[in-house]
Protein backbone atom coordinates (compact mmCIF):
# COMPACT_ATOMS: atom_id res chain seq x y z
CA UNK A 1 84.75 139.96 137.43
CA UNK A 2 86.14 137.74 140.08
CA UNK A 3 88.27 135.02 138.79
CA UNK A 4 88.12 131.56 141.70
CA UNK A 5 90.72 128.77 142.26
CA UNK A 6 89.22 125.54 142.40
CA UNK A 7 91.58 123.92 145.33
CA UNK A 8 91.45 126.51 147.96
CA UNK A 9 90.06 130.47 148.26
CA UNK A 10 91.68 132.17 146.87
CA UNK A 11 90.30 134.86 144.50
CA UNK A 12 91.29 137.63 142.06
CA UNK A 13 89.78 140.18 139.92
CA UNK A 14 93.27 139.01 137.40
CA UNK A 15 93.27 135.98 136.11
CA UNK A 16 96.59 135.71 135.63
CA UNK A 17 96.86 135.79 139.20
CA UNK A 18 95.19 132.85 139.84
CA UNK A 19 97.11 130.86 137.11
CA UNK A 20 100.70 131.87 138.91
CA UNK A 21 98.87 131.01 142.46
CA UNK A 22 98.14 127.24 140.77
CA UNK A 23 101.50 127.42 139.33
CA UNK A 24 103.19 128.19 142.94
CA UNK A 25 101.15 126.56 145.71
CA UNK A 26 99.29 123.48 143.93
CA UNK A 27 102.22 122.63 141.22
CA UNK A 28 101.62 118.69 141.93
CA UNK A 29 98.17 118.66 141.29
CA UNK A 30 96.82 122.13 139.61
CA UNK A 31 95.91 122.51 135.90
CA UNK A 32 95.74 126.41 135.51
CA UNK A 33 94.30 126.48 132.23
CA UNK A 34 91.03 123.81 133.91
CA UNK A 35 90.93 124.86 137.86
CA UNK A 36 90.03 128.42 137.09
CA UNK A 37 86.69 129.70 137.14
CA UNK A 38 85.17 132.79 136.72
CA UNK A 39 82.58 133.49 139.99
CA UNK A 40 79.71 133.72 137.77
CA UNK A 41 80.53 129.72 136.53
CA UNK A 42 80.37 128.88 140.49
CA UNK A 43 77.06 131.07 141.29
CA UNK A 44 75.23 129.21 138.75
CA UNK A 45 76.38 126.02 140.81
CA UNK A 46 74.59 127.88 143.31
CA UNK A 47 71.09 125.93 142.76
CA UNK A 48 72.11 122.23 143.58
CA UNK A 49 70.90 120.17 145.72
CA UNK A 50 71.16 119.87 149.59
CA UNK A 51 73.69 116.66 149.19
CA UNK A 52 75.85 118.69 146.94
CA UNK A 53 76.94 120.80 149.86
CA UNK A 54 78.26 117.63 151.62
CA UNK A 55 81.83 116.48 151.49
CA UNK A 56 82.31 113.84 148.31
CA UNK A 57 85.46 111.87 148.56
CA UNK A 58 85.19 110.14 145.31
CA UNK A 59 84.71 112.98 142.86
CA UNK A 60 86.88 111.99 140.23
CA UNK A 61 87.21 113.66 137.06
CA UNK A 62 87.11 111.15 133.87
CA UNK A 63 89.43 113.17 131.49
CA UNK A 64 92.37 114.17 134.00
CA UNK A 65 91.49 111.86 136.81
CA UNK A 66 91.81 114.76 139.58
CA UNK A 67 89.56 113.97 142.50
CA UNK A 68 87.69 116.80 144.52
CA UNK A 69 85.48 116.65 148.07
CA UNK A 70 83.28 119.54 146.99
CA UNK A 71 80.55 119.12 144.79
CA UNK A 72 80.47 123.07 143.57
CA UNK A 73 83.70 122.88 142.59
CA UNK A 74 84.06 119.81 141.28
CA UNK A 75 81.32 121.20 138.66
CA UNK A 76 82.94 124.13 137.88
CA UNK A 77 86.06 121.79 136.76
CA UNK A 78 84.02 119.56 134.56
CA UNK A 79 82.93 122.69 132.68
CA UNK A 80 86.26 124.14 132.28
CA UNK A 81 88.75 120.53 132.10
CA UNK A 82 90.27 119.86 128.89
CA UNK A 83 91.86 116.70 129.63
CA UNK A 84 95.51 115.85 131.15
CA UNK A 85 98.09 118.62 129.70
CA UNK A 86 101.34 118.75 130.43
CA UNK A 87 102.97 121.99 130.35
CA UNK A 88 106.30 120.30 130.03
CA UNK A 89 105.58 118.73 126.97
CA UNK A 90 106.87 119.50 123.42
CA UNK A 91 103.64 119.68 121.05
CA UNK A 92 105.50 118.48 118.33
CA UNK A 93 107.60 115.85 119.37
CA UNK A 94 106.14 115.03 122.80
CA UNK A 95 109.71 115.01 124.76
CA UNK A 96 109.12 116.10 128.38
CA UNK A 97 111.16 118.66 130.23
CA UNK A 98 111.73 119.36 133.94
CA UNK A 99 112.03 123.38 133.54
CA UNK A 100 109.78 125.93 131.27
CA UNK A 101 113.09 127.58 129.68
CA UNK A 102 114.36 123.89 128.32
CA UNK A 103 111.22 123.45 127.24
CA UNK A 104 111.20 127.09 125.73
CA UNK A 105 115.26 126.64 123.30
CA UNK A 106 113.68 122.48 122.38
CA UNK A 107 110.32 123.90 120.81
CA UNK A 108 112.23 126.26 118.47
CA UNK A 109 114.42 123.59 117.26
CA UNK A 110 112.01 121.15 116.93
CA UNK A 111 109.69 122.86 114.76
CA UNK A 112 111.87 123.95 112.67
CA UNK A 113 113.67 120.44 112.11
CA UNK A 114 110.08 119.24 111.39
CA UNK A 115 109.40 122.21 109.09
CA UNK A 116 112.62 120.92 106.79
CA UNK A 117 111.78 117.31 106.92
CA UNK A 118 108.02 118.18 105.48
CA UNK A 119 109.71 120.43 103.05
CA UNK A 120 112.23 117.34 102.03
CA UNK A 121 109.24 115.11 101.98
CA UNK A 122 107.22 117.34 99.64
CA UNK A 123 110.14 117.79 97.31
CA UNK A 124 110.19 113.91 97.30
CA UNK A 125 106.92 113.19 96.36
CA UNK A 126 107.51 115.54 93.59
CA UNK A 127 110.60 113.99 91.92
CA UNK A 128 109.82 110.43 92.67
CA UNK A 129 109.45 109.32 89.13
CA UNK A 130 112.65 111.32 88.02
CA UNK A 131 114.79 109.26 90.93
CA UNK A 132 113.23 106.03 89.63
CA UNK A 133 114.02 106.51 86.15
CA UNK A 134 117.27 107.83 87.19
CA UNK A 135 118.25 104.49 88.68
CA UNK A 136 116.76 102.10 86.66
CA UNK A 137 118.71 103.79 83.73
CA UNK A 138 122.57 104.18 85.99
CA UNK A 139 122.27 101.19 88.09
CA UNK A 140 124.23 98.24 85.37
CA UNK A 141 124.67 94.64 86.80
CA UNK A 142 123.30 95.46 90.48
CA UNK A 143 119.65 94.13 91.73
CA UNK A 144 117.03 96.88 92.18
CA UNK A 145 114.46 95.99 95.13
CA UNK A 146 110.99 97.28 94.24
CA UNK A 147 108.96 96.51 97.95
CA UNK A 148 105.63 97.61 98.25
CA UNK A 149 105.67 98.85 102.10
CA UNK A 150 102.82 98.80 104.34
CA UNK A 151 101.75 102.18 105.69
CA UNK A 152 102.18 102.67 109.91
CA UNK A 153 99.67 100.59 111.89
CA UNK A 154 98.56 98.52 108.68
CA UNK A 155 101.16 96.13 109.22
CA UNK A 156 100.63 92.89 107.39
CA UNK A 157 101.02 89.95 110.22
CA UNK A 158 99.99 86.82 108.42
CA UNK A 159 103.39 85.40 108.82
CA UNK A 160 103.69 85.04 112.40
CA UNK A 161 102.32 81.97 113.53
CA UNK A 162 100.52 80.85 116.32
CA UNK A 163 103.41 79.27 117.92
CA UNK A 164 105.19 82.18 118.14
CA UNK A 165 102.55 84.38 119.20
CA UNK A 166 101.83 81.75 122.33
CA UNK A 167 105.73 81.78 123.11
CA UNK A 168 105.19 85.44 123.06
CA UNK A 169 102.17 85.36 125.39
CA UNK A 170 103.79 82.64 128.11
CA UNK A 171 106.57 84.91 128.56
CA UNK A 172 104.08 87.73 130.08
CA UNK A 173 105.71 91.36 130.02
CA UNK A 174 108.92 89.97 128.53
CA UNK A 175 106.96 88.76 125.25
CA UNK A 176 105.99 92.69 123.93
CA UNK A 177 109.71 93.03 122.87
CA UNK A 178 110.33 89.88 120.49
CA UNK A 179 106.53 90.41 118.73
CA UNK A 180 107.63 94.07 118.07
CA UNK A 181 110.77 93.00 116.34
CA UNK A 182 108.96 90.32 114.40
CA UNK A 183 106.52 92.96 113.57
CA UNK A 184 108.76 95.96 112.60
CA UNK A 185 112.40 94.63 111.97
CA UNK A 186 112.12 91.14 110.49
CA UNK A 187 114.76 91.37 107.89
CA UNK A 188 112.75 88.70 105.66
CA UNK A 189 109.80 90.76 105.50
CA UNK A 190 110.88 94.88 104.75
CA UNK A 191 107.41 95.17 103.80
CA UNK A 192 106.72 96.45 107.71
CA UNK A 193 109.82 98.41 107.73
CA UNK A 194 107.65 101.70 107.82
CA UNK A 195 109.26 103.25 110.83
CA UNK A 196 112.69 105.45 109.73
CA UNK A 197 114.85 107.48 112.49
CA UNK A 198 115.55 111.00 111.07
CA UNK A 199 117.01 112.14 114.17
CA UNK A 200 118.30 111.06 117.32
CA UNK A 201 118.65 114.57 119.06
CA UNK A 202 115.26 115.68 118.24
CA UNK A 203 113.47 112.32 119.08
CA UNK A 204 111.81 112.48 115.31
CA UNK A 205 110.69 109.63 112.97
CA UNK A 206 109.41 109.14 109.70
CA UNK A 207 106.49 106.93 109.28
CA UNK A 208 104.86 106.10 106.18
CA UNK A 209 101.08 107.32 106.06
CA UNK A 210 98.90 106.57 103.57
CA UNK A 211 102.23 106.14 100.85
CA UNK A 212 104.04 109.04 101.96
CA UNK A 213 106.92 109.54 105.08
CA UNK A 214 105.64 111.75 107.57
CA UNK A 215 107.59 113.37 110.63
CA UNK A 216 106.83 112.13 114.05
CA UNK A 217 107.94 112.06 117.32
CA UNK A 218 110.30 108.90 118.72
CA UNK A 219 108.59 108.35 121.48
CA UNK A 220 105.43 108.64 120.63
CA UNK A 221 105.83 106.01 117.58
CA UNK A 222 107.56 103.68 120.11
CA UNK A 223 104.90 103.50 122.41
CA UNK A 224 102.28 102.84 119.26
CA UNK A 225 104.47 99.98 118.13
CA UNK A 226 104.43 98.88 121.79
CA UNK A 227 100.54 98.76 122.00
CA UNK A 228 99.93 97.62 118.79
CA UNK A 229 102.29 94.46 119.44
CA UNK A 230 100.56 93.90 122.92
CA UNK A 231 97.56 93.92 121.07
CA UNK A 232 98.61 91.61 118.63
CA UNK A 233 99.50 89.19 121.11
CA UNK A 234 96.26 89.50 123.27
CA UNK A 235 93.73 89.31 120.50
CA UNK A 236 95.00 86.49 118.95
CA UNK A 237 92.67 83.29 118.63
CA UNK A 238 94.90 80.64 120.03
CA UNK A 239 95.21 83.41 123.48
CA UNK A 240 91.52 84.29 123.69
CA UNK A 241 90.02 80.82 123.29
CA UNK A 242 92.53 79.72 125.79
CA UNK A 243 91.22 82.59 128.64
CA UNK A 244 90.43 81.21 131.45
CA UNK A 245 89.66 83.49 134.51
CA UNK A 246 90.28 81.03 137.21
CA UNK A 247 93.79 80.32 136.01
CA UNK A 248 95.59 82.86 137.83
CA UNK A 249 98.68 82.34 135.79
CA UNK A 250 97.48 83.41 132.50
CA UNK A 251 95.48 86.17 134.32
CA UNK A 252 98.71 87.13 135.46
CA UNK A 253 100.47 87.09 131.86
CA UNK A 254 97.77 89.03 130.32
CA UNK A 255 97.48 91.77 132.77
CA UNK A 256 101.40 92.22 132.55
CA UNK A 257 100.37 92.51 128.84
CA UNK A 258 97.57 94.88 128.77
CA UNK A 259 99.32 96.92 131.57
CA UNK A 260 102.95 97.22 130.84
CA UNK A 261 105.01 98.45 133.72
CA UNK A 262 107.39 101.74 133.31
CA UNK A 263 110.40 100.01 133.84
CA UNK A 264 109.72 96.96 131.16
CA UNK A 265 108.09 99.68 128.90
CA UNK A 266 111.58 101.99 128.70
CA UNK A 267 113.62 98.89 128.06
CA UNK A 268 111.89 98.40 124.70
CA UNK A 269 111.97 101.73 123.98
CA UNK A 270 116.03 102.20 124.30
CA UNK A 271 116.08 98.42 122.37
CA UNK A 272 113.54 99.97 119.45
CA UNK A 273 116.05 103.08 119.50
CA UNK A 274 119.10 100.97 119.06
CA UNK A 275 117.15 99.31 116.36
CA UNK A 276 115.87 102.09 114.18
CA UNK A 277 119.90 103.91 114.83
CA UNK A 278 121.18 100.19 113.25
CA UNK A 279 118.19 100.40 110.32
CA UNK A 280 119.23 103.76 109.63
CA UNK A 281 123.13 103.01 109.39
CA UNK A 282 122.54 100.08 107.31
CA UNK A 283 120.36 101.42 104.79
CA UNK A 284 123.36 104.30 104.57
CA UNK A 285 125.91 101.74 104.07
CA UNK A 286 123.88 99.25 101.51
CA UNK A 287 124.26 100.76 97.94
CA UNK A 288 121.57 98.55 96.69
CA UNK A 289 118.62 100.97 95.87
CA UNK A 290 115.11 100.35 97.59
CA UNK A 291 112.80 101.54 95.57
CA UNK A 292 108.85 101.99 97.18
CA UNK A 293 106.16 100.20 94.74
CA UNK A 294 102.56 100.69 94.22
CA UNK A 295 102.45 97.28 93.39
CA UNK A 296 100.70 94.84 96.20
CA UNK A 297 103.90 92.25 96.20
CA UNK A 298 107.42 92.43 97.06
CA UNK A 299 109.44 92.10 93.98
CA UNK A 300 113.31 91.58 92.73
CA UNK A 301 114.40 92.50 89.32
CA UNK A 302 117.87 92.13 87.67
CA UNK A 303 119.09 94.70 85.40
């Protein structure tokens, strides 16, 4: 058994071999769990046709977008590719690292943090009732806030107008930021307040799914609320009645929109951070109980 890399060569009966050869010589643009191949996957490229011998220059892979000149190979990757993976990359939390051993102490930390804020969640759900009663019957002369909260990416949007969402949209990249605080911090309507920061250090969230917080990672909820206020802008009526593909200025705008540059896109990350760090000290300071409903409205009752 003869084990192939897919960018050069090299060969080895060990596969592990050819994984730490990846690793080593083709860091910056080797997969070694996709560009390995056993000989056997290549000989039964063997029978292609006369054009597949010929150098391709624009053999692109569609799931990792890694390009190869050689037909055979390029074959044997499509078989094996399982998509981009980065092997810096937390699978819980989805913070990237520049070294393995980083990488390696985070992972153990994380899981575990994520392990105790399921646990808390499940303990929760099971004494919800028992808090509720418990503060309806302590709480004397203060206002208990029942709000029935929308779950993550079921945001209710009917009170943004159409003026606002066209300011958004004439103010191109710049307009993602002020829709995604309309959407998710707009003190006058908590019912979209379904993002919670559990911690900083560990880059975890709570969002509410289907009635119940669940743990996710920072970033990864960020760039959701990101896209899903992008999209909110784009697909409004008043902006795609008004598209117009010879006016190069709102072609401009909306490709700014649908393809937000790095630099833009980490400035409303460290803003949402600030935000959620603010949410969370607030709601530790206020001693006015928020209580989630089943109920469809937002209500206020006096004791």
């Amino acid at each position: 058994m003869t084990f192939l890399c897919l960018h050069c060569n090299y060969s080895s009966d060990k596969r592990f071999n050819v994984k730490r050869h990846i690793d080593k010589v083709h860091k910056d643009i080797g997969n070694a769990e996709s560009d390995i191949v056993l000989s056997s996957d290549t000989d039964e490229l063997e029978e292609v046709k006369d054009d597949d011998t010929k150098e391709h220059p624009n053999l692109t892979c569609t799931k990792c977008n890694k390009k190869y000149s050689n037909a055979r190979y390029y074959k044997a990757h499509i078989k094996n590719c399982q998509g981009c993976v980065n092997k810096l990359e937390c699978p819980h939390c989805h913070k990237q690292f520049k070294c393995r051993s980083t990488k390696s102490h985070h992972i153990k930390s994380c899981a575990t943090s994520i392990q105790n804020i399921q646990n808390i969640n499940t303990t929760n759900n099971n004494t919800t009732n028992n808090i509720d009663n418990s503060v309806t019957n302590n709480i004397n002369n203060n206002n208990i806030i029942h709000i029935h909260v929308n779950n993550f990416d079921q945001e209710q949007l009917g009170y943004i107008t159409a003026e606002f969402i066209k300011a958004c949209f004439d103010k191109g990249k710049f307009g993602i930021d002020p829709m995604l605080d309309k959407i998710y911090f707009d003190k006058e309507h908590p019912e979209n307040h379904n993002v919670q920061l559990t911690s900083l250090k560990h880059s975890l969230v709570e969002v509410l799914k289907n009635g119940s917080w669940v743990a996710q990672g920072l970033n990864e909820t960020i760039d959701r609320m990101i896209t899903n206020s992008s999209l909110t802008i784009r697909s409004h009526p008043i902006v795609v009645d008004a598209a117009n593909k010879e006016d190069m200025d709102f072609m401009h705008k909306l490709g700014q929109l649908s393809n937000l540059e790095p630099s833009v896109k980490k400035t409303i990350r460290e803003r949402t951070k600030g935000r959620l760090v603010a949410r969370r000290n607030a709601k530790l300071a206020n001693d006015t109980p928020t209580i989630i409903s089943s109920d469809d409205t937002k209500t206020i009752e006096s004791s």
